[in-house]
N, C-alpha and C. Protein backbone atom coordinates (compact mmCIF):
# COMPACT_ATOMS: atom_id res chain seq x y z
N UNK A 1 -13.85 4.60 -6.16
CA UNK A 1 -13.94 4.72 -7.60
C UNK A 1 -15.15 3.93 -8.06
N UNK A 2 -16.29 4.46 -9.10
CA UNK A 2 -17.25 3.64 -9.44
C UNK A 2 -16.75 3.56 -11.22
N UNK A 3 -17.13 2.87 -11.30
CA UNK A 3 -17.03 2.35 -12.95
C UNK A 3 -18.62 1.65 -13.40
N UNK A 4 -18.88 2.83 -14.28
CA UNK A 4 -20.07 2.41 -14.74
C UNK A 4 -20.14 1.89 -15.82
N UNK A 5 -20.74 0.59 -15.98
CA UNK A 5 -20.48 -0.14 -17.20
C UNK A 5 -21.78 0.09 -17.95
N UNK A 6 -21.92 0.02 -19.04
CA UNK A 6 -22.97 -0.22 -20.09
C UNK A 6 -22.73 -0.63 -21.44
N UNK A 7 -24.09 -0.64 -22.02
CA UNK A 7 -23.75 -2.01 -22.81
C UNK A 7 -23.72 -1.37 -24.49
N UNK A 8 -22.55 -1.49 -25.14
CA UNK A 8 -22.67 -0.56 -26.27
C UNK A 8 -23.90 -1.14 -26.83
N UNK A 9 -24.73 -1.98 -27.23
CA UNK A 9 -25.46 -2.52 -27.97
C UNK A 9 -26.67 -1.86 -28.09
N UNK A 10 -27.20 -1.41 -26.49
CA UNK A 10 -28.12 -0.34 -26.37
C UNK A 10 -27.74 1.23 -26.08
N UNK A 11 -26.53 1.08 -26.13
CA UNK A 11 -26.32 2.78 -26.13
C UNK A 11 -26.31 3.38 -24.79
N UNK A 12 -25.78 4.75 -24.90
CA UNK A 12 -25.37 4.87 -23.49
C UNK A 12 -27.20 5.90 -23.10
N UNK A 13 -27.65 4.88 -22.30
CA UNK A 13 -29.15 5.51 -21.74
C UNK A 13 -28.57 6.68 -20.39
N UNK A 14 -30.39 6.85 -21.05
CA UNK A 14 -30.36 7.79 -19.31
C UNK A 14 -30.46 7.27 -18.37
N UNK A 15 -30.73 5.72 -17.91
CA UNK A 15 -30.25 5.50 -16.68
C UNK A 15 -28.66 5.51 -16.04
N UNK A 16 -27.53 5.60 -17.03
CA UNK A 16 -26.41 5.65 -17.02
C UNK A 16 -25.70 6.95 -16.94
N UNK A 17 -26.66 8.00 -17.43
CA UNK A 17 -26.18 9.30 -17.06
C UNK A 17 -26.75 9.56 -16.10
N UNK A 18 -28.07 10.07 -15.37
CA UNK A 18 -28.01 9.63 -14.34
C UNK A 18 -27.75 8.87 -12.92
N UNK A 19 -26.96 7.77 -12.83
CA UNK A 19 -25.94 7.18 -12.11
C UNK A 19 -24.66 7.77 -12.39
N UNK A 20 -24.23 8.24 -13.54
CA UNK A 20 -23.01 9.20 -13.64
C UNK A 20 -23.33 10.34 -12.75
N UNK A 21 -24.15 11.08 -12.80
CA UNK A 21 -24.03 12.20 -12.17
C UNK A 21 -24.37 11.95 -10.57
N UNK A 22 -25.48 10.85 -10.25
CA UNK A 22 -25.85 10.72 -8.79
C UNK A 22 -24.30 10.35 -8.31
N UNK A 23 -23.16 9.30 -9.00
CA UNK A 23 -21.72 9.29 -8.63
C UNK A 23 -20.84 10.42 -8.22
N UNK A 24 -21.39 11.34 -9.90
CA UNK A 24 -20.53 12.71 -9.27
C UNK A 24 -20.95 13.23 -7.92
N UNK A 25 -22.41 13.74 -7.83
CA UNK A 25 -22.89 14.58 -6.46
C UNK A 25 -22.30 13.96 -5.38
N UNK A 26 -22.07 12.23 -5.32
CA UNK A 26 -21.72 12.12 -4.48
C UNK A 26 -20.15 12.02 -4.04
N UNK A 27 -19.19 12.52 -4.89
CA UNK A 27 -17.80 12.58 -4.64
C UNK A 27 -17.05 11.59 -5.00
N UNK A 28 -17.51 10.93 -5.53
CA UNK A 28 -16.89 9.59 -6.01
C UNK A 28 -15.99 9.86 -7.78
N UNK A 29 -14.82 9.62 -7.49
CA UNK A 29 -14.37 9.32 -8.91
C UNK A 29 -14.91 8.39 -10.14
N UNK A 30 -15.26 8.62 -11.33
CA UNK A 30 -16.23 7.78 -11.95
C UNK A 30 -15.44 7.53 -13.45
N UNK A 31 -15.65 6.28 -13.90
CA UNK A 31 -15.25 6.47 -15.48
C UNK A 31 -16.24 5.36 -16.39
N UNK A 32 -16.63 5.44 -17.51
CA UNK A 32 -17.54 4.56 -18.26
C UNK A 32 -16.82 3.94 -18.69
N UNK A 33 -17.64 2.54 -18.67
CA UNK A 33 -17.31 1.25 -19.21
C UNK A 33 -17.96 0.98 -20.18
N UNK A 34 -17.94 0.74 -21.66
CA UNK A 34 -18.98 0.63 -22.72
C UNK A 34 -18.54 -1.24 -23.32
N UNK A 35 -19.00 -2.09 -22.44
CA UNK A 35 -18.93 -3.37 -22.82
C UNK A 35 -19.38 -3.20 -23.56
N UNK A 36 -19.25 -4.94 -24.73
CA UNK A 36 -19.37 -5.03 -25.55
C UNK A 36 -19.20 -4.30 -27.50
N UNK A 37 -18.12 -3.90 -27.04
CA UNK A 37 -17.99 -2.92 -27.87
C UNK A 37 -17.36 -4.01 -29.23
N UNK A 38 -17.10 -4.90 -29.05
CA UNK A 38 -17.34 -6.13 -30.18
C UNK A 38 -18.15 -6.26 -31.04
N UNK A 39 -19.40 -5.39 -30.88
CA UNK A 39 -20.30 -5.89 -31.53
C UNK A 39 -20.62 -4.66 -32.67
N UNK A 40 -20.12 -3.75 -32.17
CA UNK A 40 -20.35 -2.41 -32.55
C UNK A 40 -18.79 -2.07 -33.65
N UNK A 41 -17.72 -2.57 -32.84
CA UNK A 41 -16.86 -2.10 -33.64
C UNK A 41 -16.19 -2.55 -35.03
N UNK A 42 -16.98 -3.30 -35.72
CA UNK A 42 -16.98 -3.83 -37.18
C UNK A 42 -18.05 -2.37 -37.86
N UNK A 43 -19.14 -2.24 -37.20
CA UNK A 43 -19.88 -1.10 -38.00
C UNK A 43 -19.40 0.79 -37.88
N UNK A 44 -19.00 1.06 -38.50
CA UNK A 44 -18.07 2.58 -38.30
C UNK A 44 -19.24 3.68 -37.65
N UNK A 45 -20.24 3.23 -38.47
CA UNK A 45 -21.02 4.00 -38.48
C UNK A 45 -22.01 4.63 -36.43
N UNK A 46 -22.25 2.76 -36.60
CA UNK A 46 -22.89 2.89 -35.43
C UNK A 46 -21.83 3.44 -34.53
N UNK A 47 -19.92 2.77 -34.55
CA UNK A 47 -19.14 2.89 -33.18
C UNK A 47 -19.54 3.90 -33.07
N UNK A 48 -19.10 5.51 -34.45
CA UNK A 48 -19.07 6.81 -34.11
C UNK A 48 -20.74 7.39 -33.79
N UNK A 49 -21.79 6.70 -33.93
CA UNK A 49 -22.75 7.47 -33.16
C UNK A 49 -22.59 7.10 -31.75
N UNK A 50 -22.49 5.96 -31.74
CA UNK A 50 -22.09 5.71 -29.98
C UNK A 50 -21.06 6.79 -29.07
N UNK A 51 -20.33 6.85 -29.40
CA UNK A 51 -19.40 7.41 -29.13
C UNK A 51 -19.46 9.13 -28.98
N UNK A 52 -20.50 9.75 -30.02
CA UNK A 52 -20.94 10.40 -30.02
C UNK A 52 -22.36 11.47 -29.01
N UNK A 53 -22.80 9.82 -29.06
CA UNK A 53 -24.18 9.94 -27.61
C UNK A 53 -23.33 10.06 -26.56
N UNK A 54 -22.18 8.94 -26.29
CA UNK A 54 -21.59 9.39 -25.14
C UNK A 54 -21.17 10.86 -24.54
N UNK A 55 -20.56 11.35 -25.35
CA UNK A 55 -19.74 12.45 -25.42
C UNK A 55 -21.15 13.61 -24.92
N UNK A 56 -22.23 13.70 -25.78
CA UNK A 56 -23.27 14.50 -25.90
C UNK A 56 -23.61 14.32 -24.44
N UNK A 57 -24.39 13.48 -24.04
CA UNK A 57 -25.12 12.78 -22.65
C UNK A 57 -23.98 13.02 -21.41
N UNK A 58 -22.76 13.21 -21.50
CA UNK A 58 -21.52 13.34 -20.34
C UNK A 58 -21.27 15.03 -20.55
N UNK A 59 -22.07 15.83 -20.83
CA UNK A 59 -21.22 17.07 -20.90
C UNK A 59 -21.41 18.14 -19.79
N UNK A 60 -21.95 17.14 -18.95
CA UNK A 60 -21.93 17.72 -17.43
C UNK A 60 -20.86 17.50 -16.66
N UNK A 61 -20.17 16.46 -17.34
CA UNK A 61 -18.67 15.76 -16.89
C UNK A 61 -17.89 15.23 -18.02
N UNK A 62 -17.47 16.00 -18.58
CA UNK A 62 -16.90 16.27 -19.88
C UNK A 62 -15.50 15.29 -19.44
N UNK A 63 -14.62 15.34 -18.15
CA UNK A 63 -13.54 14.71 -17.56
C UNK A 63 -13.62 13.32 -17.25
N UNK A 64 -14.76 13.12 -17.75
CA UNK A 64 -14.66 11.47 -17.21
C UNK A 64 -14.18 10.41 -18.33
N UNK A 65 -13.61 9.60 -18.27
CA UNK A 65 -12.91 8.92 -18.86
C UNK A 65 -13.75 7.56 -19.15
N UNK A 66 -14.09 7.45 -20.29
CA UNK A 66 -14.99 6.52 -21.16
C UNK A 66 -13.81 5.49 -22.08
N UNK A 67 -14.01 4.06 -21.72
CA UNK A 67 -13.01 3.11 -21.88
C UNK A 67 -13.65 1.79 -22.92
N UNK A 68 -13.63 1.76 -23.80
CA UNK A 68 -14.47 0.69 -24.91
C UNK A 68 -13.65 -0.44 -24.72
N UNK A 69 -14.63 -1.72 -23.92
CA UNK A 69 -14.41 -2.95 -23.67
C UNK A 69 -15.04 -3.88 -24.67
N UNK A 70 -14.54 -4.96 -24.24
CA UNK A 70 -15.46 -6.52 -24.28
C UNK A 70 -15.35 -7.40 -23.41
N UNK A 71 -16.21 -7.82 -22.94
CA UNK A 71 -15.93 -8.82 -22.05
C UNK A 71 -15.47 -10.37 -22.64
N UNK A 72 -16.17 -10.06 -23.78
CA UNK A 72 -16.38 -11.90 -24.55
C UNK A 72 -15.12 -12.04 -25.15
N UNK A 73 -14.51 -10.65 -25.82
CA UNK A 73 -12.88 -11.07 -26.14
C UNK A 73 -11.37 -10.23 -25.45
N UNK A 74 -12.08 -10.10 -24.21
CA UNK A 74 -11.00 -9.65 -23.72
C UNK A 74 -10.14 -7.98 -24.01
N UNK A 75 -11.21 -7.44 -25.00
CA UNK A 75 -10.44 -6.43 -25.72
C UNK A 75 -10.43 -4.98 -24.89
N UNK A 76 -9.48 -4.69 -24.07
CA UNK A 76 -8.95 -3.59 -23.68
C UNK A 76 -9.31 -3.72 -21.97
N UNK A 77 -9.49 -5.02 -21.16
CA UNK A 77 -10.23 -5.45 -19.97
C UNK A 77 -8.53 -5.44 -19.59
N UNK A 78 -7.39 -5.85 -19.75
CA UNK A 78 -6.23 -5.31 -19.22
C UNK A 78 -6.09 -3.55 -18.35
N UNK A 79 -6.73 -2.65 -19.28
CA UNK A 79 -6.43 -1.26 -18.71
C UNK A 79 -7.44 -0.75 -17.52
N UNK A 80 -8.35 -2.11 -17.46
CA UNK A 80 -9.61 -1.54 -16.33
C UNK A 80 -8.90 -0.84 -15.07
N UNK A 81 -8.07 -2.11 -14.55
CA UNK A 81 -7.40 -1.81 -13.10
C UNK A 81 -6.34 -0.66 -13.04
N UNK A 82 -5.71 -0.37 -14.24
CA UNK A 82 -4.76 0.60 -13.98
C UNK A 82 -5.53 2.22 -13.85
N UNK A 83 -6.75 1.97 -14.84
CA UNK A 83 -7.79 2.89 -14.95
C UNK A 83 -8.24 3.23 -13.30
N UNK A 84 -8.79 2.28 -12.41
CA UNK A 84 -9.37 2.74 -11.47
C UNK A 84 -8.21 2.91 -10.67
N UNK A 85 -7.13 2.73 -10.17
CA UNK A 85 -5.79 3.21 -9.79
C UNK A 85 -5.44 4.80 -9.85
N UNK A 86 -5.47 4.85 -11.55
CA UNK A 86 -5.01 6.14 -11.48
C UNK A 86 -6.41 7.09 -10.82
N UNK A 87 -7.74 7.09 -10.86
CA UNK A 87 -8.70 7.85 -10.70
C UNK A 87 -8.65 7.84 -9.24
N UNK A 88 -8.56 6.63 -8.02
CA UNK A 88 -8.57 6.74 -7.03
C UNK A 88 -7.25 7.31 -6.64
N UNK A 89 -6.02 7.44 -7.19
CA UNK A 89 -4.72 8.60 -6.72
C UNK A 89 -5.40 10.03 -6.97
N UNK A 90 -6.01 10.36 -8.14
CA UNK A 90 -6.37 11.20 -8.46
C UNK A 90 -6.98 12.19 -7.48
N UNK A 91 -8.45 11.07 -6.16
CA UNK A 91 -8.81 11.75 -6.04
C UNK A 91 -8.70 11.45 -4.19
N UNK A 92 -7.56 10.78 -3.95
CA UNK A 92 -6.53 11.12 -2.85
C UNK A 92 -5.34 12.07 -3.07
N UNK A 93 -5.35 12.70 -3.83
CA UNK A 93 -4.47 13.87 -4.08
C UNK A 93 -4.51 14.84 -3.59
N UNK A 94 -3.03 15.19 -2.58
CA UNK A 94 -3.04 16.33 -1.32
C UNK A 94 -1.89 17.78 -2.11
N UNK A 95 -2.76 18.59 -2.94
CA UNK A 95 -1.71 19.85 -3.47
C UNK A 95 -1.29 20.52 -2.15
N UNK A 96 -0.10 20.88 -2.30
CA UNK A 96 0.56 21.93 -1.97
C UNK A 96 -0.31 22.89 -2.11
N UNK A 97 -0.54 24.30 -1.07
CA UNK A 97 -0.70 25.26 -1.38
C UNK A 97 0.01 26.25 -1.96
N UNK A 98 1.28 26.00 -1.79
CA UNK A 98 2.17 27.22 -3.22
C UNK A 98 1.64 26.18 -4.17
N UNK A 99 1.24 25.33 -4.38
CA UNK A 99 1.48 24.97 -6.04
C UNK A 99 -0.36 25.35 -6.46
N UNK A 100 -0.88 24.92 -5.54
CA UNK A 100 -1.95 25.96 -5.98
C UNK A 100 -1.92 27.31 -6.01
N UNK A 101 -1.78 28.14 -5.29
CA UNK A 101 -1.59 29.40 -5.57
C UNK A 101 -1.08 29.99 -6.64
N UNK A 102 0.18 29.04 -7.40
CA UNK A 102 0.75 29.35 -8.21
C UNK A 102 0.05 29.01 -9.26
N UNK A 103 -1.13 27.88 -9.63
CA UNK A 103 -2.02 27.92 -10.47
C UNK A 103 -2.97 28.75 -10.74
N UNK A 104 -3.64 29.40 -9.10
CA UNK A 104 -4.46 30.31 -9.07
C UNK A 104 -4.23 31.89 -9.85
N UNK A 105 -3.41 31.72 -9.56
CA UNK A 105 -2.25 33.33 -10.25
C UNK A 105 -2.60 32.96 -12.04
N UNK A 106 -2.25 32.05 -12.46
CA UNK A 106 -1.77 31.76 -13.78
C UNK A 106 -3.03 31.74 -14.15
N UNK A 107 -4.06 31.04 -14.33
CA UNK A 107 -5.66 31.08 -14.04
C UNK A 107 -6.27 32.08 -14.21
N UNK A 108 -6.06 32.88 -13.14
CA UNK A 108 -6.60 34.02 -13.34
C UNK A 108 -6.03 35.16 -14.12
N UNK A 109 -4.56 35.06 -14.25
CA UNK A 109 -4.12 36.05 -15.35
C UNK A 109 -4.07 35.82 -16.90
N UNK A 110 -4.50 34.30 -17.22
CA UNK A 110 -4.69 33.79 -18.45
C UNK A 110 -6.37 34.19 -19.15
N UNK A 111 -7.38 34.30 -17.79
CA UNK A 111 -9.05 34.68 -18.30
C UNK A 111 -9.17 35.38 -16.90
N UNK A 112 -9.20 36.62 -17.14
CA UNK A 112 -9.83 37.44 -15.78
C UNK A 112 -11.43 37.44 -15.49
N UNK A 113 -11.43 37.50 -14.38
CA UNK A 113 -13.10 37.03 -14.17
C UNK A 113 -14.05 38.78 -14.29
N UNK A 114 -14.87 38.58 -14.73
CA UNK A 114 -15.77 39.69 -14.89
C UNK A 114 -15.70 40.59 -13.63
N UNK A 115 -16.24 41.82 -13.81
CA UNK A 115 -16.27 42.88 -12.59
C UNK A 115 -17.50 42.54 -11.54
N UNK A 116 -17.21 42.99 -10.67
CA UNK A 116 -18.16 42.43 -9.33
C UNK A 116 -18.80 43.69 -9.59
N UNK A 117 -20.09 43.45 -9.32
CA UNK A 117 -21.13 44.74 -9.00
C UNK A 117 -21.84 44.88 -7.52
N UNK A 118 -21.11 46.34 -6.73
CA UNK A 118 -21.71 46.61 -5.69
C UNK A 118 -22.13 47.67 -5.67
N UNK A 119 -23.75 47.72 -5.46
CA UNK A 119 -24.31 48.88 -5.61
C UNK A 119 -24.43 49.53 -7.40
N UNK A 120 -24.38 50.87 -7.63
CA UNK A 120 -24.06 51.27 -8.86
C UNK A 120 -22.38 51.04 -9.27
N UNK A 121 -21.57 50.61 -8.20
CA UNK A 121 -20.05 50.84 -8.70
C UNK A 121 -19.79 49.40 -8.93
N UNK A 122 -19.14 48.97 -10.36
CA UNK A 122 -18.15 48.39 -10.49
C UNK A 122 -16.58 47.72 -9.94
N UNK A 123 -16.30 47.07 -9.22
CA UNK A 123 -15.44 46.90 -8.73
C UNK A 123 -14.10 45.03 -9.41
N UNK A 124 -13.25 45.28 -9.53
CA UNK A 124 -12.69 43.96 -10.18
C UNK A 124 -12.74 43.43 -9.03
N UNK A 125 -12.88 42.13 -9.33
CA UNK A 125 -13.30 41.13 -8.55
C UNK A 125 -11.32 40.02 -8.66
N UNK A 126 -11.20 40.32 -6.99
CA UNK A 126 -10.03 40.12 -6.92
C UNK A 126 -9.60 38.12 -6.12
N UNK A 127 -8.82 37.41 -6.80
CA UNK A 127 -8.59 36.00 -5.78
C UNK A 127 -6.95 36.29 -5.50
N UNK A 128 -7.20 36.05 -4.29
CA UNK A 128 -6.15 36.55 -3.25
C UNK A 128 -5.39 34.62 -2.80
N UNK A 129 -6.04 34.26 -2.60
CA UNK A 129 -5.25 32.46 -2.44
C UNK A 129 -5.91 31.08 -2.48
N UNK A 130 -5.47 30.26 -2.37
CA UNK A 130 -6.04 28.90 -2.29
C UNK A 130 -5.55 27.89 -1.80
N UNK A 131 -5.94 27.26 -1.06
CA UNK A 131 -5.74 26.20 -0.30
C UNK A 131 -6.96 24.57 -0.55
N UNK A 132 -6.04 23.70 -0.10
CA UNK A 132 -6.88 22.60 -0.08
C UNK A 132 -7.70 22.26 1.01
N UNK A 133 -8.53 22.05 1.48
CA UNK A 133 -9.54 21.40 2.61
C UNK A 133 -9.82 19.72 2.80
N UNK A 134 -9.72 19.29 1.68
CA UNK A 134 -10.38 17.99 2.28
C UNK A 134 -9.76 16.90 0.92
N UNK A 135 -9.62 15.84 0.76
CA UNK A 135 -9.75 14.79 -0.28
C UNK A 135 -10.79 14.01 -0.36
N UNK A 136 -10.75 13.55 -1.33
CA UNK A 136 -12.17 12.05 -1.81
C UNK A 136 -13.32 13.03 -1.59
N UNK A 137 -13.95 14.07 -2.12
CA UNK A 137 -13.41 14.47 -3.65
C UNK A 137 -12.56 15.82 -2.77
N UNK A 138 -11.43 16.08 -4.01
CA UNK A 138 -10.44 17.07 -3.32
C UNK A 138 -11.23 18.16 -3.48
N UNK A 139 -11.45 19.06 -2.37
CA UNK A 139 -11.95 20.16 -2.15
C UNK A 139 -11.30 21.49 -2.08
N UNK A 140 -11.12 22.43 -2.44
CA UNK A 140 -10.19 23.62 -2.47
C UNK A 140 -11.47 25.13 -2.04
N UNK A 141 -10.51 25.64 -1.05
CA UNK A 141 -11.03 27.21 -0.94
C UNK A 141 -10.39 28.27 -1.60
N UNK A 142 -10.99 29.06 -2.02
CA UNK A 142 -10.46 29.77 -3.10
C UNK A 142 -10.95 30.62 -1.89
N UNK A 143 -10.03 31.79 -1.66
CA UNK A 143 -10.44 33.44 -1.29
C UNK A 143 -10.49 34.80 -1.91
N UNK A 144 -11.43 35.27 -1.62
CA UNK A 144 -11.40 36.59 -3.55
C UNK A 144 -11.81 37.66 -2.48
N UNK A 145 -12.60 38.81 -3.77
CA UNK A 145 -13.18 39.39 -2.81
C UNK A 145 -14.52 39.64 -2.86
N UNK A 146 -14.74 39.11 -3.76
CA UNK A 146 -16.35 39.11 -3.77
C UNK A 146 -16.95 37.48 -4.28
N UNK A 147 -17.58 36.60 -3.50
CA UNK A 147 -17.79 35.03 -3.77
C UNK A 147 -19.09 35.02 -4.58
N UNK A 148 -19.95 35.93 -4.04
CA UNK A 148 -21.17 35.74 -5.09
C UNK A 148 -21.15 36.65 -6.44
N UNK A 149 -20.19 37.69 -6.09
CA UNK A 149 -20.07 37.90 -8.09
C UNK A 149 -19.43 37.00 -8.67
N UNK A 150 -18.87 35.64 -8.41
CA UNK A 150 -18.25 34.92 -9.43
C UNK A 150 -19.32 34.44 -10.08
N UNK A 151 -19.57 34.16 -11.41
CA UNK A 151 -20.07 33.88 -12.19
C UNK A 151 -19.59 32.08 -12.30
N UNK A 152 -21.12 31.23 -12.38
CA UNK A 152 -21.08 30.07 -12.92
C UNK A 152 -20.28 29.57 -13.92
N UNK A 153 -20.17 30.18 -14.79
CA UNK A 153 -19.28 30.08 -15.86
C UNK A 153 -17.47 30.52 -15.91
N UNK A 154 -17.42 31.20 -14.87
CA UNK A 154 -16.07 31.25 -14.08
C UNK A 154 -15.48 30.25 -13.28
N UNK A 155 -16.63 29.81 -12.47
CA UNK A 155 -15.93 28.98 -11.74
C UNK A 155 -15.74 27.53 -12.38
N UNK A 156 -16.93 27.17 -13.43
CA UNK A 156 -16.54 26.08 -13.97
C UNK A 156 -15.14 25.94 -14.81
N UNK A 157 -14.59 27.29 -14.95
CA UNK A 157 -13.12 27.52 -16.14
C UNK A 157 -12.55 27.21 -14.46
N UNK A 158 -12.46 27.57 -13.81
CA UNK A 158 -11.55 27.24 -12.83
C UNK A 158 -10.96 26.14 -12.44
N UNK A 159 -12.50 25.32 -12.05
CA UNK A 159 -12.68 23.72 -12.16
C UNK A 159 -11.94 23.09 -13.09
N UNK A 160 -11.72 23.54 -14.48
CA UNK A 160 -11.83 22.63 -15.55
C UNK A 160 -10.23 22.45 -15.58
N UNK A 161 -9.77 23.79 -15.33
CA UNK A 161 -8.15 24.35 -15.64
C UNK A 161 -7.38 23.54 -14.02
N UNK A 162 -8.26 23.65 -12.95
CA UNK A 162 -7.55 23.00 -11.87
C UNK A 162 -7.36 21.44 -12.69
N UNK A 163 -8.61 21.02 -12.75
CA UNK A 163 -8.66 19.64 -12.90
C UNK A 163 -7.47 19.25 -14.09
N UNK A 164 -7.09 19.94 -15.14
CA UNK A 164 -6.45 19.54 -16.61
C UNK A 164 -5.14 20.08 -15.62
N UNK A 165 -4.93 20.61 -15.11
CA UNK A 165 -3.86 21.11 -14.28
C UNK A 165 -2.85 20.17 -13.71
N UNK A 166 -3.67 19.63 -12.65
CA UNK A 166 -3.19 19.15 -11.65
C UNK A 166 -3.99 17.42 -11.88
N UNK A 167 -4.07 16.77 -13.39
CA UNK A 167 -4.63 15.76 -13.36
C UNK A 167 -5.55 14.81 -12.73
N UNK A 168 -6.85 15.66 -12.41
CA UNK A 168 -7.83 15.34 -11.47
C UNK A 168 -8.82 14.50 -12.84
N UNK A 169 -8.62 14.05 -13.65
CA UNK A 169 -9.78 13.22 -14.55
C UNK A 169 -10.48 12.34 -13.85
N UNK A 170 -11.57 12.53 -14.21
CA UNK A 170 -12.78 11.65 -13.88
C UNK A 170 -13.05 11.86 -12.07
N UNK A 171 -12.35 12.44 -11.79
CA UNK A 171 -12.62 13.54 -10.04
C UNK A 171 -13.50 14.59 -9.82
N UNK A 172 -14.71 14.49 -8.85
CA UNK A 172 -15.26 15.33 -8.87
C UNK A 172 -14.35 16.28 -7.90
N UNK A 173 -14.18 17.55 -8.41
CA UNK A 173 -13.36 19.16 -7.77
C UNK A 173 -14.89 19.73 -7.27
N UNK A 174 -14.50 19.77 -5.95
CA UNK A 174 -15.49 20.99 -5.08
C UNK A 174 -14.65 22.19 -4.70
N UNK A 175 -14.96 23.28 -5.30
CA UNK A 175 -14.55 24.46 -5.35
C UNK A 175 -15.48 25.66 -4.63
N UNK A 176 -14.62 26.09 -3.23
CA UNK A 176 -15.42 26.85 -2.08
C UNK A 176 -15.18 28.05 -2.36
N UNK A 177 -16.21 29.41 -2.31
CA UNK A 177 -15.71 30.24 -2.44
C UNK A 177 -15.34 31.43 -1.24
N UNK A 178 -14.62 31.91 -1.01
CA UNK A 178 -14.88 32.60 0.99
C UNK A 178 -14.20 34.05 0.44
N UNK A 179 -15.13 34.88 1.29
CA UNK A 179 -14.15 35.82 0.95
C UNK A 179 -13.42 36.43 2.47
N UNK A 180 -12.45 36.82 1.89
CA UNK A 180 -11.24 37.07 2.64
C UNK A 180 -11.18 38.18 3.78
N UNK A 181 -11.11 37.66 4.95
CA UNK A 181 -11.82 38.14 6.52
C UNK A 181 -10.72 40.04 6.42
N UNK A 182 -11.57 40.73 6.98
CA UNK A 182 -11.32 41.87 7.23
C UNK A 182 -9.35 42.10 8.12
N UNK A 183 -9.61 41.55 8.54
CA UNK A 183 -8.57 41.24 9.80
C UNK A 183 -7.23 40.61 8.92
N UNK A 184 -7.67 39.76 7.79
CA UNK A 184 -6.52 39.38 6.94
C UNK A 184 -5.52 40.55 5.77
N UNK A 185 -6.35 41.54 5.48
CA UNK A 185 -6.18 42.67 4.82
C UNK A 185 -4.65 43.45 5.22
């Protein structure tokens, strides 16, 4: 688990989103720390632009969990440890494959994914199961029938709905796509 701290006073920079994301690439569960938030939280104005940059600057990781501290008065430095607790269960977390599958189903019958294009024909683009592969970060194979018509924007709804799902916050989800061997048919 990394916990990136910064300092509300200067705002959340780009060296801090950048270390957010070099955290994500690298599989690591991550959540922001915005010390000093003492100083900020008498002025309304500034907390909610702060708070605001945050939100803007994280929307590559919209799941990560941003925690307003102080160090100088102690204010909310109780929830740090339970914080990195729950993120490192999070992202030692071994699903069941019925209980994925049974998400995968629901998932996909709640937003169907666009039609696969082979050749001039149209074809629906079908996910047949899912399984887990690996933890730290939990990894899942999805099997369909076509992996490169999924659309970027599909698989991130996938991501987003596993993760709100199955309480993966502030976890980076690696989501494989394979398609499903001839012989399995």
């Amino acid at each position: 688990v990394a916990l990136v701290v910064t300092d509300a006073s200067q705002g959340f920079t780009e060296g801090d989103v950048q270390l957010v994301g070099l955290v994500r690439e690298r599989g690591c569960a991550v959540a922001v720390l915005v010390n000093k938030w003492d100083l900020t939280a008498s002025d309304e104005e500034a907390t909610r632009r702060t708070r605001e940059t945050i939100q803007e600057r994280l929307r590559f990781a919209p799941d990560v969990p941003v925690l307003t501290v102080s160090a100088l008065t102690g204010l909310r430095i109780p929830r740090i440890l339970p914080l990195a607790r729950r993120l490192a269960q999070a992202a030692r977390l071994r699903i069941p494959t019925h209980a994925l599958n049974r998400w995968l189903r629901e998932a996909v019958e709640a937003h169907e994914p666009a039609m696969a294009q082979r050749g001039p024909r149209k074809r629906p683009l079908k996910f047949f199961y899912a399984t887990q592969v690996a933890q730290r970060p939990p990894t899942f194979v999805l099997f369909c029938t076509e992996p490169k018509a999924v659309k970027d924007a599909y698989r991130r709804y996938l991501e987003n709905r596993l993760r709100a799902h199955f309480d993966l916050e502030g976890t980076p989800v690696r989501l494989q796509l394979r398609a499903r061997r001839s012989t399995e048919a």
